[in-house]
Protein backbone atom coordinates (compact mmCIF):
# COMPACT_ATOMS: atom_id res chain seq x y z
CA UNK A 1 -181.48 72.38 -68.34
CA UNK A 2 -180.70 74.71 -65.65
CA UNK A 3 -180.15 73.83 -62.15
CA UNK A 4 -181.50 77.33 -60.22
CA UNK A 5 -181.87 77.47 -56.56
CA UNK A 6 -184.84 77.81 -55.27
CA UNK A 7 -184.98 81.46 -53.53
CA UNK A 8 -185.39 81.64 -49.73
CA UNK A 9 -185.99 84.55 -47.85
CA UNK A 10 -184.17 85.20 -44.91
CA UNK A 11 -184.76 87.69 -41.70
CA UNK A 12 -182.74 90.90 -42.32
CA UNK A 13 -183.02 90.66 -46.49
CA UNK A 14 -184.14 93.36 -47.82
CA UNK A 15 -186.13 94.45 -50.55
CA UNK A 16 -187.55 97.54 -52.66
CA UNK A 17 -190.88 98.07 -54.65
CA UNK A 18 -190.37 97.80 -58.08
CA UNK A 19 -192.21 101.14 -58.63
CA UNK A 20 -190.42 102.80 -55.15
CA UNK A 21 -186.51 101.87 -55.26
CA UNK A 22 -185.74 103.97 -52.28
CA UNK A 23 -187.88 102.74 -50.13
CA UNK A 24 -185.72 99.84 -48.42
CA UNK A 25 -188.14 96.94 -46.31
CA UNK A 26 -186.50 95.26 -44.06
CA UNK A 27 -187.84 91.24 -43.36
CA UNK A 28 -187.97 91.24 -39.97
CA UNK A 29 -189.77 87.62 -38.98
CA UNK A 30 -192.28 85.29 -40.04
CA UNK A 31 -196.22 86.02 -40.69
CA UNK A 32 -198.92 84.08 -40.45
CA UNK A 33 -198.50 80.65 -40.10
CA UNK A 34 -202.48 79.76 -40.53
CA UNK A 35 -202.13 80.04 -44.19
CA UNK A 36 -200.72 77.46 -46.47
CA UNK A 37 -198.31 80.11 -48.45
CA UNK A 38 -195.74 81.66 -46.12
CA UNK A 39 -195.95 85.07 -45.32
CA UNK A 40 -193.04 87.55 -43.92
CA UNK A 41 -193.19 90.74 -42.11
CA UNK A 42 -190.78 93.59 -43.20
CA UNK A 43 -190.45 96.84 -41.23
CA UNK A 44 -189.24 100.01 -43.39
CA UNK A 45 -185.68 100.65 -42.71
CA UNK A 46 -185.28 103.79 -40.36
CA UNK A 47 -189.16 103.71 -39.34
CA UNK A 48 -189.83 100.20 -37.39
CA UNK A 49 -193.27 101.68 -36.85
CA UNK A 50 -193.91 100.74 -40.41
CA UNK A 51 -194.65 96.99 -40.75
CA UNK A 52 -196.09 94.84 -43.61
CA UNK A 53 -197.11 91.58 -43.71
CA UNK A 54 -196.36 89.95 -47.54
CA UNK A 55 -196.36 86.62 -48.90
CA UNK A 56 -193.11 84.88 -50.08
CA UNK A 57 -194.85 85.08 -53.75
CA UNK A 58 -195.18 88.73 -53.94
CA UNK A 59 -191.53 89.28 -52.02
CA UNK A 60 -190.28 87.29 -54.94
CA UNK A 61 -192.15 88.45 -57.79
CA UNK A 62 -189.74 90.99 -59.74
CA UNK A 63 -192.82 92.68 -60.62
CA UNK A 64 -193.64 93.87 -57.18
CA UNK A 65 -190.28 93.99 -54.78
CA UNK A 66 -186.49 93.24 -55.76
CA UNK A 67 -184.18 91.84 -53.38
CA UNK A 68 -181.13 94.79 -52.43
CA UNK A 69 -178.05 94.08 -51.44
């Protein structure tokens, strides 16, 4: 019925927490690739020091991060 596109995350997208919208993350290259569901890392914006490693499933889950423009 409806033709959507699957998402794909990109380095330099960026996303919030759904419960934190002004903390910006940052994808900043791939994770793991041992694992057989991909994984990013995102740095905070402003404090590099601050890395994350996440799974493409939670990064896309509107219940835990939205994608900002």
């Amino acid at each position: 019925m409806f033709n959507r596109k699957p998402q794909k995350i990109e380095i330099g997208d960026r996303f919030v927490k759904a419960d934190d919208l002004k903390t910006v993350w940052v994808v900043s290259g791939l994770g793991s690739s041992v694992v057989p569901i991909q994984h990013f890392q995102v740095v905070r914006e402003g404090y590099e020091s601050r890395l994350r490693t996440l799974s493409e499933q939670v990064l896309l889950d509107p219940q835990y991060y939205v994608r900002v423009k």
